[in-house]
Protein backbone atom coordinates (compact mmCIF):
# COMPACT_ATOMS: atom_id res chain seq x y z
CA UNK A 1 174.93 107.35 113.24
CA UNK A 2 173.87 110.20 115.00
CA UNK A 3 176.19 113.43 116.00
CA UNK A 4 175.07 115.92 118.63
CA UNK A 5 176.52 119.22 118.56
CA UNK A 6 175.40 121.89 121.91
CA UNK A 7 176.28 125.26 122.02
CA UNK A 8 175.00 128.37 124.13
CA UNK A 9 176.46 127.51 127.78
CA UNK A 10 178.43 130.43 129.48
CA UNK A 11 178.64 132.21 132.68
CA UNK A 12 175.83 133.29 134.30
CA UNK A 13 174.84 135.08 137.33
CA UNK A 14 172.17 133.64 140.03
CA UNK A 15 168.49 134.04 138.71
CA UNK A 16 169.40 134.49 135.38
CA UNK A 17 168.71 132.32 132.11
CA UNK A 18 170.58 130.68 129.54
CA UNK A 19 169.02 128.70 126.55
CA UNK A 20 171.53 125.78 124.89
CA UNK A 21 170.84 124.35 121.71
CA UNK A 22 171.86 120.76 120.56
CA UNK A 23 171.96 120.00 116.47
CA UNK A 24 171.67 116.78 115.52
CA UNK A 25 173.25 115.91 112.02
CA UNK A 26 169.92 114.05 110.53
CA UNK A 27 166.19 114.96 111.11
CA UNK A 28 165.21 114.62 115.00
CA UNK A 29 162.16 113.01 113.58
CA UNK A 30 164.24 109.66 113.62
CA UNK A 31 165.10 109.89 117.03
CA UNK A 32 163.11 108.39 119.53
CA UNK A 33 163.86 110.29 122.63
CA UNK A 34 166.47 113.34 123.16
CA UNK A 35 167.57 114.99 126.35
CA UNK A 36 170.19 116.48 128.64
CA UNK A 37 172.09 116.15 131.29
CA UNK A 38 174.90 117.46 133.40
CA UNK A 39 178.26 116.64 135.10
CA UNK A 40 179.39 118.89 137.54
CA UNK A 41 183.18 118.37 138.67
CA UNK A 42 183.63 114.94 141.08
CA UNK A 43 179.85 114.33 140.54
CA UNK A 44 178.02 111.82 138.76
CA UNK A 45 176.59 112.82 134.83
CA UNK A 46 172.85 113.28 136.23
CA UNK A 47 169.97 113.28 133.66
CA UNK A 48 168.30 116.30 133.75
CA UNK A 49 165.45 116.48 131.12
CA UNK A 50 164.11 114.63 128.13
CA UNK A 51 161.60 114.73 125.12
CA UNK A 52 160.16 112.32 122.71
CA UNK A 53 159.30 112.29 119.48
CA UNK A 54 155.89 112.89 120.08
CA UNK A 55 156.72 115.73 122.21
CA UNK A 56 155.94 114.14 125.65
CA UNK A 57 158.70 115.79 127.96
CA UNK A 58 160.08 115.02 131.41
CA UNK A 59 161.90 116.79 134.23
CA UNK A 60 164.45 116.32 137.39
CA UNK A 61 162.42 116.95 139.92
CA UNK A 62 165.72 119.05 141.17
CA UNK A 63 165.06 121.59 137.70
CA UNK A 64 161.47 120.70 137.26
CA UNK A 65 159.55 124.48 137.27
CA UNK A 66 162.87 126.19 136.23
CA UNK A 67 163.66 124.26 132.67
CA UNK A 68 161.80 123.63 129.68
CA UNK A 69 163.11 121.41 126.99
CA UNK A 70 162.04 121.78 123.53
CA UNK A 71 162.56 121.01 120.17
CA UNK A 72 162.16 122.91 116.45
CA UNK A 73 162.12 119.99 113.85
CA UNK A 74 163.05 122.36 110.70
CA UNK A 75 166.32 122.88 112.52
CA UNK A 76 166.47 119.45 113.80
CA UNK A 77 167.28 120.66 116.89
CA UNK A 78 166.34 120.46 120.95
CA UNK A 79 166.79 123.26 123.13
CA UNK A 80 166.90 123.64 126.76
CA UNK A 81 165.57 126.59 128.34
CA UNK A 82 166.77 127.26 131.81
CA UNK A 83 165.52 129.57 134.08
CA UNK A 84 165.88 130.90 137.64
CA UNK A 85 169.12 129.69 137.91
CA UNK A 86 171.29 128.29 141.19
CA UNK A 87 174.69 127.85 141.43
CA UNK A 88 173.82 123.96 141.76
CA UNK A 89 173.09 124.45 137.69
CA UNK A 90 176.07 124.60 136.93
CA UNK A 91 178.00 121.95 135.50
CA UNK A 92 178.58 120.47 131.61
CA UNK A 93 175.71 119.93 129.93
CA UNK A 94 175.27 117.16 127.54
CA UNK A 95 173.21 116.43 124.67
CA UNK A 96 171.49 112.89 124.32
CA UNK A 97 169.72 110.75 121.87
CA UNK A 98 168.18 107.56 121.86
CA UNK A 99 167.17 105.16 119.10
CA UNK A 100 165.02 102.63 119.91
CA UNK A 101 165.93 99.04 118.11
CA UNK A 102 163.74 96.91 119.96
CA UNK A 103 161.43 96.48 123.01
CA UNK A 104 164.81 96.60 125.16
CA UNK A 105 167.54 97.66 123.25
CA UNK A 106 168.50 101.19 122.06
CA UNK A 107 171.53 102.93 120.60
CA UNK A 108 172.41 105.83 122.71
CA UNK A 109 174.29 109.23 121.09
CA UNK A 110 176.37 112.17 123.23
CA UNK A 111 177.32 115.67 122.03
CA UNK A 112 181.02 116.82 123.32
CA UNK A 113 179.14 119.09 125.84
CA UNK A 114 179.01 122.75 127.08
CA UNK A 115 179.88 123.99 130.17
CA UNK A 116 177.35 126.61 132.06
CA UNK A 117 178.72 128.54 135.10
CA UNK A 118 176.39 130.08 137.90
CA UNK A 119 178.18 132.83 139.84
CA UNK A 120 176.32 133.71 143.09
């Protein structure tokens, strides 16, 4: 079992930045793909970026540019860096991870989330 733990959302203005951590509970080394994504109230939970164990990482086109996600294995955690921000951003954020079992199965793992405002 995996447990995902995010942390750093808050309110922030327009153009600003906010960087949110997610720790997982064991080394990210045995998980095959992490990422985030966000819920805004009435919408769908949208996925928003991920990265792979080799580091390959992947964008929304709607934050591609602005976000960077990123991980620090001695801390066995993945960040997400988010820049130039737009009201749109904001929503609750959720950490991800995927373990891969097979060619197509996988055992998917969500943090509790953290909630980022974007004040215009």
């Amino acid at each position: 079992q995996v447990q995902l733990v995010e942390s750093g959302g808050g309110l922030v203005q327009a153009g600003g930045s906010l960087r949110l951590s997610c720790a997982a509970s064991g080394s990210i080394n045995s998980i095959d793909i992490m990422g985030w994504y966000r819920q805004a109230p009435g919408k769908q939970r949208v996925w928003v970026a991920t990265i792979t164990k080799s580091g390959i990482t992947n964008y929304a086109d709607s934050v591609k540019g602005r976000f960077t996600i990123s991980r620090d294995n001695a801390k066995n955690t993945v960040y997400l860096q988010m820049n130039s921000l737009k009201p749109d951003d904001g929503a609750s954020y959720y950490c991800k991870a995927v373990v891969l079992s097979g060619p197509s199965r996988s055992w998917n793992y969500w943090g509790q989330g953290t909630q980022v405002t974007v004040s215009s």
